[in-house]
PDB file of N, CA and C in Angstrom:
ATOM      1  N   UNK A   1     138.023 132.645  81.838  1.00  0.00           N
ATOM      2  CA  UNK A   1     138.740 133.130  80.692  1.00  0.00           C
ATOM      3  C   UNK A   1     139.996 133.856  81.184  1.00  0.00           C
ATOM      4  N   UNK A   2     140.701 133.345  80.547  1.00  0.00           N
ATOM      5  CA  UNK A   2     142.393 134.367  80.876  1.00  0.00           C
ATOM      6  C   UNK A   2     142.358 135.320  80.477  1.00  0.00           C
ATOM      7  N   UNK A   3     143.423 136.323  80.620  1.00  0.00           N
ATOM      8  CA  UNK A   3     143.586 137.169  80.132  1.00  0.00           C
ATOM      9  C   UNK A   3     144.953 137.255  79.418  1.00  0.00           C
ATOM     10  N   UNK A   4     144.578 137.701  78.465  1.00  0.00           N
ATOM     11  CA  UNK A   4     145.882 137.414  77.154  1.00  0.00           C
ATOM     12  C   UNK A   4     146.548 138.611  76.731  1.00  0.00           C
ATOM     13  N   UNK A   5     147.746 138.784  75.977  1.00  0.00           N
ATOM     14  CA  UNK A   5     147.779 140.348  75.161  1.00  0.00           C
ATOM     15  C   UNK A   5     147.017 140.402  73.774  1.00  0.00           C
ATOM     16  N   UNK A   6     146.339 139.412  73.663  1.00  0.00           N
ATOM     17  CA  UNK A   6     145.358 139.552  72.339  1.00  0.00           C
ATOM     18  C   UNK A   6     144.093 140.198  72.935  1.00  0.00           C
ATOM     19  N   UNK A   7     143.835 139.689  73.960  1.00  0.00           N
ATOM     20  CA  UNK A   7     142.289 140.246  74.923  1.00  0.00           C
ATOM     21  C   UNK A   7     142.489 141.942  75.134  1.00  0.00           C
ATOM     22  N   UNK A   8     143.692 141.878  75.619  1.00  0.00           N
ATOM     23  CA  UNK A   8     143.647 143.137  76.694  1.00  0.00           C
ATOM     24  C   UNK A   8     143.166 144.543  76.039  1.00  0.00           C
ATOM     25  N   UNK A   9     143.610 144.231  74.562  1.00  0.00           N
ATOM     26  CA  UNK A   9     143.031 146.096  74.091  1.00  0.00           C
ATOM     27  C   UNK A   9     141.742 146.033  73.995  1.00  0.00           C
ATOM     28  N   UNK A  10     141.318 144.777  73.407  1.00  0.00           N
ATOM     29  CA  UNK A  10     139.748 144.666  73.679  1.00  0.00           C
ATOM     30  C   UNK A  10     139.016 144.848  75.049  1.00  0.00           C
ATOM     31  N   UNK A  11     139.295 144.933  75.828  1.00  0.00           N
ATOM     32  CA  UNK A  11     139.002 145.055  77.001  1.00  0.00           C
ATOM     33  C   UNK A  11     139.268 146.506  77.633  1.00  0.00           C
ATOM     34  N   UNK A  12     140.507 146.803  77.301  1.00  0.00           N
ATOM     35  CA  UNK A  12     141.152 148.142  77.602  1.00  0.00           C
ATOM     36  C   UNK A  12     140.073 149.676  76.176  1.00  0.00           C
ATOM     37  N   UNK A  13     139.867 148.721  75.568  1.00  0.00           N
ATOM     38  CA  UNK A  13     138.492 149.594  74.364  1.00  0.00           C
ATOM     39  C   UNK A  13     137.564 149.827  75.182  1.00  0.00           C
ATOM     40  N   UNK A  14     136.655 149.069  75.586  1.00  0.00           N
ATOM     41  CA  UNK A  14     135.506 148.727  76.528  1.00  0.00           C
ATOM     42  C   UNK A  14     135.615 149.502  77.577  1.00  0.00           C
ATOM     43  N   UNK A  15     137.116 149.264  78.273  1.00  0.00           N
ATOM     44  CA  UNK A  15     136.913 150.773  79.242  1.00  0.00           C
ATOM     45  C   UNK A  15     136.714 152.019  79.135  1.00  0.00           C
ATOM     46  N   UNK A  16     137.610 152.174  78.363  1.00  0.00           N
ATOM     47  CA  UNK A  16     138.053 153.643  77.593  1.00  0.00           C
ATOM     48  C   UNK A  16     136.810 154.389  76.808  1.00  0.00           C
ATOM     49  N   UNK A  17     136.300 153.158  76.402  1.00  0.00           N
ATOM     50  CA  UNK A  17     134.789 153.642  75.180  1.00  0.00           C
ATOM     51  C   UNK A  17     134.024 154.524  76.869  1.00  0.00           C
ATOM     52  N   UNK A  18     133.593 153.525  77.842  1.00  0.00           N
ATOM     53  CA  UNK A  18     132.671 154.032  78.524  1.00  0.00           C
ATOM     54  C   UNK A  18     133.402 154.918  79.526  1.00  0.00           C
ATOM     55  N   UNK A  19     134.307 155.300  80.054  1.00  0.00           N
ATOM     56  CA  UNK A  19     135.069 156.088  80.234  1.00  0.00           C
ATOM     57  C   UNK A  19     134.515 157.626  79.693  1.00  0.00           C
ATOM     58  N   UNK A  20     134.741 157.372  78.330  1.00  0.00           N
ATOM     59  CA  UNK A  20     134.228 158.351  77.741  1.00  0.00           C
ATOM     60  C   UNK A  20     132.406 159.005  77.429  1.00  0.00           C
ATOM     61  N   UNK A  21     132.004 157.670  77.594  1.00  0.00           N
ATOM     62  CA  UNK A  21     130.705 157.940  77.870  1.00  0.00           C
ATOM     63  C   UNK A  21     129.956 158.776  78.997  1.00  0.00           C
ATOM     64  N   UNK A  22     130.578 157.999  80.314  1.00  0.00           N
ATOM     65  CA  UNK A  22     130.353 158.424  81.386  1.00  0.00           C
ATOM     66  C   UNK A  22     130.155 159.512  81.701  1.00  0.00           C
ATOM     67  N   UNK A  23     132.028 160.221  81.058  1.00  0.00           N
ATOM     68  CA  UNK A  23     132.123 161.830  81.202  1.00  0.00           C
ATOM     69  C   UNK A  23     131.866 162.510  80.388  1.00  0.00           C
ATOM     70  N   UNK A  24     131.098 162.339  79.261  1.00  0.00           N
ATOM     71  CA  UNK A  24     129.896 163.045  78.203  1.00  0.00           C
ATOM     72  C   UNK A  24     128.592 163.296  78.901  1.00  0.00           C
ATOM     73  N   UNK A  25     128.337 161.981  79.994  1.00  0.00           N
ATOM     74  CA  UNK A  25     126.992 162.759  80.397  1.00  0.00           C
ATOM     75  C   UNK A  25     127.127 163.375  81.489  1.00  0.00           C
ATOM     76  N   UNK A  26     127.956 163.632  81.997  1.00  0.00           N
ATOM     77  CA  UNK A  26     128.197 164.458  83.230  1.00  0.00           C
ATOM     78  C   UNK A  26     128.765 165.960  82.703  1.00  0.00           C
ATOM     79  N   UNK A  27     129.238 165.892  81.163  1.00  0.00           N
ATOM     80  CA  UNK A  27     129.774 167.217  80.671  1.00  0.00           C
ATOM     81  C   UNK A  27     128.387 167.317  80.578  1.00  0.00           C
ATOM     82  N   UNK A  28     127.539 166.778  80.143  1.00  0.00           N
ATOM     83  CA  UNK A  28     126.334 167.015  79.332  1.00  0.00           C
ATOM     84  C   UNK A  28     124.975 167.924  80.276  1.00  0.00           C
ATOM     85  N   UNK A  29     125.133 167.116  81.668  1.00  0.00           N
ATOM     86  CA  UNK A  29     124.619 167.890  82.343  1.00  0.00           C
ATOM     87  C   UNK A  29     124.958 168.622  83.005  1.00  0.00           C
ATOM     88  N   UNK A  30     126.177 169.225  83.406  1.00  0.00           N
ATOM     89  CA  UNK A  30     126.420 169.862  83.337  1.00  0.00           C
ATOM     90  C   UNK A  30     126.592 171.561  82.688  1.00  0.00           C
ATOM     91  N   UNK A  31     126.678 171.157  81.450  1.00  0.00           N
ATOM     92  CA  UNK A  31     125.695 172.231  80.598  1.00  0.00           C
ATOM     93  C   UNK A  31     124.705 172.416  80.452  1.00  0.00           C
ATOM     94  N   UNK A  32     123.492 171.289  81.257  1.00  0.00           N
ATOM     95  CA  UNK A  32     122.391 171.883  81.726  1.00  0.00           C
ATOM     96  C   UNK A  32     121.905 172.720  82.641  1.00  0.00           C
ATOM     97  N   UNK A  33     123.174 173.113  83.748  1.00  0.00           N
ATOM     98  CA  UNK A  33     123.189 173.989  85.222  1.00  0.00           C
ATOM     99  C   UNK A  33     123.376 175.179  84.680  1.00  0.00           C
ATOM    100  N   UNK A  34     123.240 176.320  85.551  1.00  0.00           N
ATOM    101  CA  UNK A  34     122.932 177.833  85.262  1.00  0.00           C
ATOM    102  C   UNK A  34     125.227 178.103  84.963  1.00  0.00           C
ATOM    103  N   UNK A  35     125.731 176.947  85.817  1.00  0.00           N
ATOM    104  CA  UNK A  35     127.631 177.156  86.204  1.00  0.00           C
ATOM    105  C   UNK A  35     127.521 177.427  83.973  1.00  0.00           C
ATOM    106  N   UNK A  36     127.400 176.391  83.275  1.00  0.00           N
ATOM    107  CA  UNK A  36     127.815 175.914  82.071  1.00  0.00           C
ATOM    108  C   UNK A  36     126.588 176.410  81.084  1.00  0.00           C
ATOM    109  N   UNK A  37     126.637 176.784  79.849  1.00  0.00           N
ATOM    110  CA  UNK A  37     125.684 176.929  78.718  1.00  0.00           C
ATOM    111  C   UNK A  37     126.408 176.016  77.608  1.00  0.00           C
ATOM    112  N   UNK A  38     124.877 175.429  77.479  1.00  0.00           N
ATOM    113  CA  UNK A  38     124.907 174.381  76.443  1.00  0.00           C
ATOM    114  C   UNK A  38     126.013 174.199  75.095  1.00  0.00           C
ATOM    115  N   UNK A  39     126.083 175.818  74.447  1.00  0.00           N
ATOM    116  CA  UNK A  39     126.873 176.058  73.849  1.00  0.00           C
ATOM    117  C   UNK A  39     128.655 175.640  73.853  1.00  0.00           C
ATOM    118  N   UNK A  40     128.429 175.552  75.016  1.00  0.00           N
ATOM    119  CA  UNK A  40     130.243 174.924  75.147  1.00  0.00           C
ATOM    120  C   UNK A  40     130.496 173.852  75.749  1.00  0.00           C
ATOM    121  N   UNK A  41     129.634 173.215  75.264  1.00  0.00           N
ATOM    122  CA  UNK A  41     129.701 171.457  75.238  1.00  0.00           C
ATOM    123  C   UNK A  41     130.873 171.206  74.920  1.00  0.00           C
ATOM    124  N   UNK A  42     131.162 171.506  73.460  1.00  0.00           N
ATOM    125  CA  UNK A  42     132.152 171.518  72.583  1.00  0.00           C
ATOM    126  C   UNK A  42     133.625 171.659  73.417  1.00  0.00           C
ATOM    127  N   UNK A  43     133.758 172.599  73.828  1.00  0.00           N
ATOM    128  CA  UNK A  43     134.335 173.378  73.922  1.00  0.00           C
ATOM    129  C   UNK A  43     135.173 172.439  75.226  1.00  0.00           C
ATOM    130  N   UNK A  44     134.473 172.715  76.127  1.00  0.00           N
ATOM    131  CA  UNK A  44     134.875 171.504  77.313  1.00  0.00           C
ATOM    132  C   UNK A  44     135.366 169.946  76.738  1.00  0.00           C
ATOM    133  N   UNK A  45     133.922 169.567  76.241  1.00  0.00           N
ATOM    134  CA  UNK A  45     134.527 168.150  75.289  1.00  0.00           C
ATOM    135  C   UNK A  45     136.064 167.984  75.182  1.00  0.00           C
ATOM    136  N   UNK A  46     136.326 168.970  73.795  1.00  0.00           N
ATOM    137  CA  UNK A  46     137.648 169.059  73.427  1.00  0.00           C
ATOM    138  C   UNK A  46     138.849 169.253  74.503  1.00  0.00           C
ATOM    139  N   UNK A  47     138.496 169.467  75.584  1.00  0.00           N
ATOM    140  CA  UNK A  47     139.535 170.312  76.394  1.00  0.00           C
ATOM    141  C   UNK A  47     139.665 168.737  77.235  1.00  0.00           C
ATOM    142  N   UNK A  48     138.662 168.348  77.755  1.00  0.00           N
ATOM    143  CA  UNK A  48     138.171 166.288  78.109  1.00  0.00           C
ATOM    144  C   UNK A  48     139.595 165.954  77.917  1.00  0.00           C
ATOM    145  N   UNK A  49     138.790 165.784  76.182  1.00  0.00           N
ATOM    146  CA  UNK A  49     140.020 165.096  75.411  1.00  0.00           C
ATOM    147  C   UNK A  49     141.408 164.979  75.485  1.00  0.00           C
ATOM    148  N   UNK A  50     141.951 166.211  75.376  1.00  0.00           N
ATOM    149  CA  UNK A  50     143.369 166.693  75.256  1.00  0.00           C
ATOM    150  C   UNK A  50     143.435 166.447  76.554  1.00  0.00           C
ATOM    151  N   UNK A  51     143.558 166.122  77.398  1.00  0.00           N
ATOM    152  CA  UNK A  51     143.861 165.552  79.143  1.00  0.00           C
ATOM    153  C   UNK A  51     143.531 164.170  78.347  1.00  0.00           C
ATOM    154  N   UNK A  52     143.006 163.395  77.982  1.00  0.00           N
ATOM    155  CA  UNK A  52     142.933 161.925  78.015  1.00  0.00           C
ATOM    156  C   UNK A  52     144.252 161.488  77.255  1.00  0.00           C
ATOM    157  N   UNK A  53     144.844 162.060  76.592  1.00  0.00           N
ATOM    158  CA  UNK A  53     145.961 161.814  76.288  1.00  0.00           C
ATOM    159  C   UNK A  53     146.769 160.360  76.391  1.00  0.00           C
ATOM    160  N   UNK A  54     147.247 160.411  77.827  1.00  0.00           N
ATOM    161  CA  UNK A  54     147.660 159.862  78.416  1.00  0.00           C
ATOM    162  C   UNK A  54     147.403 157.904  78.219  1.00  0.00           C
ATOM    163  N   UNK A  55     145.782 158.203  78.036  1.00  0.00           N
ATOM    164  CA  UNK A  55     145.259 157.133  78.001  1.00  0.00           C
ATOM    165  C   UNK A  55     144.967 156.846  76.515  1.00  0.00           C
ATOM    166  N   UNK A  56     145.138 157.991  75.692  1.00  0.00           N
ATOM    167  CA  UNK A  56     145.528 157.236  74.341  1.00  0.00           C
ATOM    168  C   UNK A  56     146.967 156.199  73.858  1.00  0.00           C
ATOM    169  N   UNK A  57     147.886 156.443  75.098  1.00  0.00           N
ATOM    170  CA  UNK A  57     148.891 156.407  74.496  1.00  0.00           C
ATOM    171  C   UNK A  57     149.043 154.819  74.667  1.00  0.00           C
ATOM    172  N   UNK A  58     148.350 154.440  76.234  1.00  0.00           N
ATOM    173  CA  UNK A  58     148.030 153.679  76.699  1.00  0.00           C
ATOM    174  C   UNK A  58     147.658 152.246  75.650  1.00  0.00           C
ATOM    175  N   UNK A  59     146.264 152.800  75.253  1.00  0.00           N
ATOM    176  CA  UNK A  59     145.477 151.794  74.052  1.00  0.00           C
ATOM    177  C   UNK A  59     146.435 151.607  72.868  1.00  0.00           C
ATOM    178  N   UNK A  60     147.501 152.695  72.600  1.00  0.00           N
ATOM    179  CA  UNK A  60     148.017 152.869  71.198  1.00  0.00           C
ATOM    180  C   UNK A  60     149.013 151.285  71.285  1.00  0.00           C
ATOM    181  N   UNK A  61     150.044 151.569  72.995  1.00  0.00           N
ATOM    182  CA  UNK A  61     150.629 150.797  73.018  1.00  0.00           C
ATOM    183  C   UNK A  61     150.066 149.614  73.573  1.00  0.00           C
ATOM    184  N   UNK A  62     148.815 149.382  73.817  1.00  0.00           N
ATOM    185  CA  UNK A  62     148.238 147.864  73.899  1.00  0.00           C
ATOM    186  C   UNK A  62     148.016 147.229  72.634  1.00  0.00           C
ATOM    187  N   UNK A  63     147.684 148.280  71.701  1.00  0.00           N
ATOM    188  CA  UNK A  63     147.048 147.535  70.315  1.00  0.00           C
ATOM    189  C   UNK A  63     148.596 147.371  69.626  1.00  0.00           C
ATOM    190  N   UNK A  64     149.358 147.966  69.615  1.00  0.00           N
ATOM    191  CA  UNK A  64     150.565 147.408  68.693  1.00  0.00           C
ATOM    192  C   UNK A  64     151.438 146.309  69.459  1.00  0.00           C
ATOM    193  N   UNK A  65     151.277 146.223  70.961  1.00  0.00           N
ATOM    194  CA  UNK A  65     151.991 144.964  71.179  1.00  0.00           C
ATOM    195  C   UNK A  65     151.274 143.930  70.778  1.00  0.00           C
ATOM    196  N   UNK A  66     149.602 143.582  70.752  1.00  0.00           N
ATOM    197  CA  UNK A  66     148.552 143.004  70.420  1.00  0.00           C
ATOM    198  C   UNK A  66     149.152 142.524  68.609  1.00  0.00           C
ATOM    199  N   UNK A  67     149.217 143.812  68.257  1.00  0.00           N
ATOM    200  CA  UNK A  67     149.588 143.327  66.852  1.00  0.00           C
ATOM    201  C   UNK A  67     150.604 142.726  66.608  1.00  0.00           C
ATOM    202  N   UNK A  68     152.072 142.871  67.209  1.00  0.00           N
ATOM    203  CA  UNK A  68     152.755 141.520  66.988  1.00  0.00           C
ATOM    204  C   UNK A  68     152.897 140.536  67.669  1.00  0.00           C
ATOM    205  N   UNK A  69     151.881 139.841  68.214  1.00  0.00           N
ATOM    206  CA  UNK A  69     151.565 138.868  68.795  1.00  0.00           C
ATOM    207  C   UNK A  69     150.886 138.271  67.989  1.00  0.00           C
ATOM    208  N   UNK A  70     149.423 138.737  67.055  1.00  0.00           N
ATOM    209  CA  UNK A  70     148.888 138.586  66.553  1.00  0.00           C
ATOM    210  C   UNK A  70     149.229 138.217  65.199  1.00  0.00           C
ATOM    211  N   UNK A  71     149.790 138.106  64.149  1.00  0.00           N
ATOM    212  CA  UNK A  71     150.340 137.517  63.066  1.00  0.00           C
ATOM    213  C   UNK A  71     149.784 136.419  62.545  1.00  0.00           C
ATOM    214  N   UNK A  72     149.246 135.252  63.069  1.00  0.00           N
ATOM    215  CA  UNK A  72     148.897 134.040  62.908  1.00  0.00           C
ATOM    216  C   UNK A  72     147.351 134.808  62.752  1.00  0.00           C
ATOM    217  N   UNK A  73     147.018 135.110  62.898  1.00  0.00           N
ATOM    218  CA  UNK A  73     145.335 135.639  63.273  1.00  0.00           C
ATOM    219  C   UNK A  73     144.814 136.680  62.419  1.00  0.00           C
ATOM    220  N   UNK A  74     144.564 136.745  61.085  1.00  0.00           N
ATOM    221  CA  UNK A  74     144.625 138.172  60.139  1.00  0.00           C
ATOM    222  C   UNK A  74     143.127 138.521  60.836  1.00  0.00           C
ATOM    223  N   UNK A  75     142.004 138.196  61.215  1.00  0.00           N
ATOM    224  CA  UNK A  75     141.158 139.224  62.020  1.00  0.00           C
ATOM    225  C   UNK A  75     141.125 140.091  63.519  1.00  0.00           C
ATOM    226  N   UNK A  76     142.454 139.610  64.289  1.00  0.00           N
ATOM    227  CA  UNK A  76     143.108 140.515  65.247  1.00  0.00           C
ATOM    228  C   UNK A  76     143.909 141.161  64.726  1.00  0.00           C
ATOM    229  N   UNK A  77     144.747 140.858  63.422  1.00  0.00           N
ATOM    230  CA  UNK A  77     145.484 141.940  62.971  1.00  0.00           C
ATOM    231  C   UNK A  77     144.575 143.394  62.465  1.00  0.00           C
ATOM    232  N   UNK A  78     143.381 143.086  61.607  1.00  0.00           N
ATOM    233  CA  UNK A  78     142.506 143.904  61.622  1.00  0.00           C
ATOM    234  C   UNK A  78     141.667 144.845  62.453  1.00  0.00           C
ATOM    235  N   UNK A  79     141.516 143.988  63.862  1.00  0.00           N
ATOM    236  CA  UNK A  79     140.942 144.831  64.833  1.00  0.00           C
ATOM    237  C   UNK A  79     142.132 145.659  65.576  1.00  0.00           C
ATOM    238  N   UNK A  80     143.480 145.370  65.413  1.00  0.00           N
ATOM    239  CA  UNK A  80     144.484 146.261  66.213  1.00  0.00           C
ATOM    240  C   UNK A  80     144.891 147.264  65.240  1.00  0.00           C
ATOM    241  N   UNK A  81     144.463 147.574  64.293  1.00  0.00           N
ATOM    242  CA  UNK A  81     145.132 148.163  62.963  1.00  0.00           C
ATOM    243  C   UNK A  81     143.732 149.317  63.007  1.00  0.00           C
ATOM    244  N   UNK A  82     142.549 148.846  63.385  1.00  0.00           N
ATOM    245  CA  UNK A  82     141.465 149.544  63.965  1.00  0.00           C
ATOM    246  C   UNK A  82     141.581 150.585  65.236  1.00  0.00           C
ATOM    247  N   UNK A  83     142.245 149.615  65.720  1.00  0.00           N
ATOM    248  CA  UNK A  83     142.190 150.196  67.291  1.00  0.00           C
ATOM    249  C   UNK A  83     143.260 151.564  67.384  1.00  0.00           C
ATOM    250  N   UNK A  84     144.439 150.632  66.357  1.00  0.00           N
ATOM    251  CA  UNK A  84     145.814 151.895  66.335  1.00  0.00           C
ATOM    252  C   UNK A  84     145.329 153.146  66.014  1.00  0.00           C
ATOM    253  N   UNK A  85     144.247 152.504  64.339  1.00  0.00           N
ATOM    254  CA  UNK A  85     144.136 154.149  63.783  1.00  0.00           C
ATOM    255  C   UNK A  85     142.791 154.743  64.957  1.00  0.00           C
ATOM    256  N   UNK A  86     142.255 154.463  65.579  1.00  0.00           N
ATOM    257  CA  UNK A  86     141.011 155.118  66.301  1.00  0.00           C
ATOM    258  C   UNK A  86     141.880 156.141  67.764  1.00  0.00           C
ATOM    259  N   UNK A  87     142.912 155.301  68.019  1.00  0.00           N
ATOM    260  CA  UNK A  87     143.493 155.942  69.231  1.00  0.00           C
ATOM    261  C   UNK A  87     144.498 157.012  68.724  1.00  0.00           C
ATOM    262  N   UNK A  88     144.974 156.668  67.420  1.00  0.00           N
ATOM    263  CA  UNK A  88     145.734 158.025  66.857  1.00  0.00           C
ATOM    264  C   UNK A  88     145.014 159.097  66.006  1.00  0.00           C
ATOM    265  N   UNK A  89     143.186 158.950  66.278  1.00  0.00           N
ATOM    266  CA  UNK A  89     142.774 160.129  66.122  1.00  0.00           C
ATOM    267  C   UNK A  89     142.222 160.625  67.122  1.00  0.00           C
ATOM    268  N   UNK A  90     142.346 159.868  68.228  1.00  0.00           N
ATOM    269  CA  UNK A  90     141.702 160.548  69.196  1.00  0.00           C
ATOM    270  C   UNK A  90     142.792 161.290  69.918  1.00  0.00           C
ATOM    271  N   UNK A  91     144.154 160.525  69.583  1.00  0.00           N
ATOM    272  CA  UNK A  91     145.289 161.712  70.414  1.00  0.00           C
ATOM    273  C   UNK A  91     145.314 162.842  69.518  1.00  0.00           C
ATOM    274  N   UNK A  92     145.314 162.361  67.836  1.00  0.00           N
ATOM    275  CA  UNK A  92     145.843 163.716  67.094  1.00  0.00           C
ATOM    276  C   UNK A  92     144.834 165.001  66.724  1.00  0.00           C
ATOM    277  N   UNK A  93     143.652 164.432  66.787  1.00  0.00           N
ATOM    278  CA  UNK A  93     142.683 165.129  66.764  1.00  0.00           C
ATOM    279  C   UNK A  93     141.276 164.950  67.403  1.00  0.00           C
ATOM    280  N   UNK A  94     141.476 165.617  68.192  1.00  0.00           N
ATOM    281  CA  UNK A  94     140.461 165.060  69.375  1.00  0.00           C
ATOM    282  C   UNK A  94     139.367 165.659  69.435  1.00  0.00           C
ATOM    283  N   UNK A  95     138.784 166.480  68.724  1.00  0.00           N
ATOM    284  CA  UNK A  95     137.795 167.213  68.333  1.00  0.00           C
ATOM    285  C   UNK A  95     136.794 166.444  67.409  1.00  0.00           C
ATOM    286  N   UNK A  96     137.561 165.603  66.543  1.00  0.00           N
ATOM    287  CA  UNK A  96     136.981 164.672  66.246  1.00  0.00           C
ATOM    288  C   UNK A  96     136.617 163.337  66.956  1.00  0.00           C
ATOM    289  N   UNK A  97     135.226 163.198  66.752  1.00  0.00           N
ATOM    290  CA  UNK A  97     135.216 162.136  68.200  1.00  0.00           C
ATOM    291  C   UNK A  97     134.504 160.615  67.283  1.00  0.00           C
ATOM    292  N   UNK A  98     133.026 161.167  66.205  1.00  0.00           N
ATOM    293  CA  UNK A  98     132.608 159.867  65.675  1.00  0.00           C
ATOM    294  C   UNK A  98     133.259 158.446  64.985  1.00  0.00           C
ATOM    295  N   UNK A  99     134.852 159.009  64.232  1.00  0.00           N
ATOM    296  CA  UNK A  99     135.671 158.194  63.436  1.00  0.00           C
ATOM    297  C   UNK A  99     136.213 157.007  64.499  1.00  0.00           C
ATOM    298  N   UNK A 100     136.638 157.832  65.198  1.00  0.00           N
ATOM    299  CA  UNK A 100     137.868 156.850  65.994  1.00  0.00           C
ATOM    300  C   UNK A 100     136.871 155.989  67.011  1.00  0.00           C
ATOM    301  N   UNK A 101     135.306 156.320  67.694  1.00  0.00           N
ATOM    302  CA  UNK A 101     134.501 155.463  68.627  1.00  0.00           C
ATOM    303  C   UNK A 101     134.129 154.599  67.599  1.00  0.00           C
ATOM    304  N   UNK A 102     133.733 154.538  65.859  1.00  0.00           N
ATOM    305  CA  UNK A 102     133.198 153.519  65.265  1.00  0.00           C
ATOM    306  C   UNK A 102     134.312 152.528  65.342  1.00  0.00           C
ATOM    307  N   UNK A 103     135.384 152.977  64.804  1.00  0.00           N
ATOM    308  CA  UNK A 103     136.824 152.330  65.082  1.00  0.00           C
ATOM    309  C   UNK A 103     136.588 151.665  66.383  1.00  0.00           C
ATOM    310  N   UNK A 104     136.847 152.176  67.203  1.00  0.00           N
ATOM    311  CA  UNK A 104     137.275 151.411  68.793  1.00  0.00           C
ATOM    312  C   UNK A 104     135.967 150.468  68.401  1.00  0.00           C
ATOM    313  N   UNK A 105     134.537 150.666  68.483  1.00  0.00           N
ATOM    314  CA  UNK A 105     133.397 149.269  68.281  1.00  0.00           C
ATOM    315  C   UNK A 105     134.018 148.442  67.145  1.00  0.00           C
ATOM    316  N   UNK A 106     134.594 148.598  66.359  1.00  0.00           N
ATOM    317  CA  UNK A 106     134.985 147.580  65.190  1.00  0.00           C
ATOM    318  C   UNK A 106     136.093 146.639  65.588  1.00  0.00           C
ATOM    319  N   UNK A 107     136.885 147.564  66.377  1.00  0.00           N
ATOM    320  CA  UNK A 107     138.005 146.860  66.751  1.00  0.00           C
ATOM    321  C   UNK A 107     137.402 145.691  68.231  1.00  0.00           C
ATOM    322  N   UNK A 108     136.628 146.143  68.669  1.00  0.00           N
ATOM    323  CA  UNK A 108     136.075 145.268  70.075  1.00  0.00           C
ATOM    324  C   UNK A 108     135.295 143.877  69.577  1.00  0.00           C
ATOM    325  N   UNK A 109     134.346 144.688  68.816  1.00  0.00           N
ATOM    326  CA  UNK A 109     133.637 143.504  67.790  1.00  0.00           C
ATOM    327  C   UNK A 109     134.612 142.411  67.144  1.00  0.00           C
ATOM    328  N   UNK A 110     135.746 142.544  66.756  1.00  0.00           N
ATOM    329  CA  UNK A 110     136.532 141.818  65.881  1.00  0.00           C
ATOM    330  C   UNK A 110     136.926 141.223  67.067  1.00  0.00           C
ATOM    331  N   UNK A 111     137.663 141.269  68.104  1.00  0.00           N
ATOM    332  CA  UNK A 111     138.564 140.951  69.111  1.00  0.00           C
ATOM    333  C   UNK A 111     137.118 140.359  69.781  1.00  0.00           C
ATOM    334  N   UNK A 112     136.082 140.206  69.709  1.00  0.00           N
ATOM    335  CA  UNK A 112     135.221 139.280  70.491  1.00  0.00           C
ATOM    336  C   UNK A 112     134.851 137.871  69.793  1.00  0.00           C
ATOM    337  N   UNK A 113     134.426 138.347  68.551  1.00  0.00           N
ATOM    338  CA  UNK A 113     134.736 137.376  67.239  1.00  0.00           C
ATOM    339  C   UNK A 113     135.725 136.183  67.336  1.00  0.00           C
ATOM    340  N   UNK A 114     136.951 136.939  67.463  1.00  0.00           N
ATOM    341  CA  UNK A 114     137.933 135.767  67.490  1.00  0.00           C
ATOM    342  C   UNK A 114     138.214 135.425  68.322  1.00  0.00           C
ATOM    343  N   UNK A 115     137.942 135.897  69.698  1.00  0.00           N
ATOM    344  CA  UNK A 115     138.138 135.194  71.165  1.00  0.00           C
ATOM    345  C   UNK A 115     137.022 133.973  71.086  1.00  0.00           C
ATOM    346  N   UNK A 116     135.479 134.214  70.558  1.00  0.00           N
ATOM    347  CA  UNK A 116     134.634 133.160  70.187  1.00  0.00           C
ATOM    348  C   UNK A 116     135.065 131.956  69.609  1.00  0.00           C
ATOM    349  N   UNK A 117     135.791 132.801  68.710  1.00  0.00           N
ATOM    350  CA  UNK A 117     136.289 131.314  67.577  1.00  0.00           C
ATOM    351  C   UNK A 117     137.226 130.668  68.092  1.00  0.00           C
ATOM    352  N   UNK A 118     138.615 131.203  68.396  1.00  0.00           N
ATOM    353  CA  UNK A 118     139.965 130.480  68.890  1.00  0.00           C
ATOM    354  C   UNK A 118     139.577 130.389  70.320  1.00  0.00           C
ATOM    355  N   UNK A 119     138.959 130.691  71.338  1.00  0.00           N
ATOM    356  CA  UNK A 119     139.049 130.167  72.578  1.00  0.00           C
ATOM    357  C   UNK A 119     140.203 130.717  73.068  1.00  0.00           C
ATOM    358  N   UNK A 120     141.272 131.435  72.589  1.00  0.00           N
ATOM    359  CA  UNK A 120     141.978 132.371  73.016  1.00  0.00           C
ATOM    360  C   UNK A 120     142.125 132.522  74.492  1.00  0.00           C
TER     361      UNK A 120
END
C-alpha cells in the first residue's frame, strides 16, 4: 500500500492517538509512586498537553491539505473535517480530552473505510 496525502492523517491519527495513550499510562503510574499523588493526574495531563502543541499543529495541517485533495470523496471530506475539529480542540482546549479522541477514532474509521473501498 502507498502512501498517499489522503492516508497520511489517518495514519498520523493512529500515532498521535497512541502517543497519547502511552504517556497517560506512564502519567498514570506515575501517580502511583510516593514522587506524584493521584490527585494531579489532571493537572500534569493538562500541562502533557499544552507541550503537544506542536503536534497538533502538525495533524491540523495534514488534515486540511488531506481536505483539498479530497473533494471527489465526500467521506474523506468528512473524516478531515473530523480530524480538523478534534485537533483544534486539543490545541485550544486541552483539558478537554474525550471530544476530540472520539473525533480522531471517527476520523481514522472513515479514512480506513474509504481506503477499503477506493483502493486509494
Amino acid at each position: 500500500m502507498k502512501i498517499s496525502w489522503l492516508k497520511l492523517p489517518g495514519l498520523y491519527d493512529i500515532i498521535f492517538l497512541l502517543f497519547l495513550m502511552i504517556s497517560f499510562l506512564f502519567i498514570g503510574a506515575a501517580c502511583l509512586t510516593p514522587w506524584l499523588d493521584f490527585s494531579q493526574f489532571k493537572l500534569v495531563r493538562t500541562a502533557l498537553l499544552s507541550h503537544v502543541a506542536v503536534l497538533t499543529w502538525v495533524g491540523l495541517a495534514l488534515h486540511i491539505i488531506s481536505y483539498w485533495r479530497s473533494f471527489h470523496i465526500p467521506a474523506m471530506l468528512t473524516a478531515n473535517i473530523l480530524g480538523i475539529g478534534a485537533f483544534l480542540i486539543f490545541w485550544l482546549l486541552p483539558s478537554v480530552l474525550l471530544v476530540p479522541v472520539v473525533l480522531l477514532l471517527g476520523a481514522i474509521l472513515l479514512t480506513l473505510k474509504v481506503v477499503q473501498q477506493t483502493k486509494a
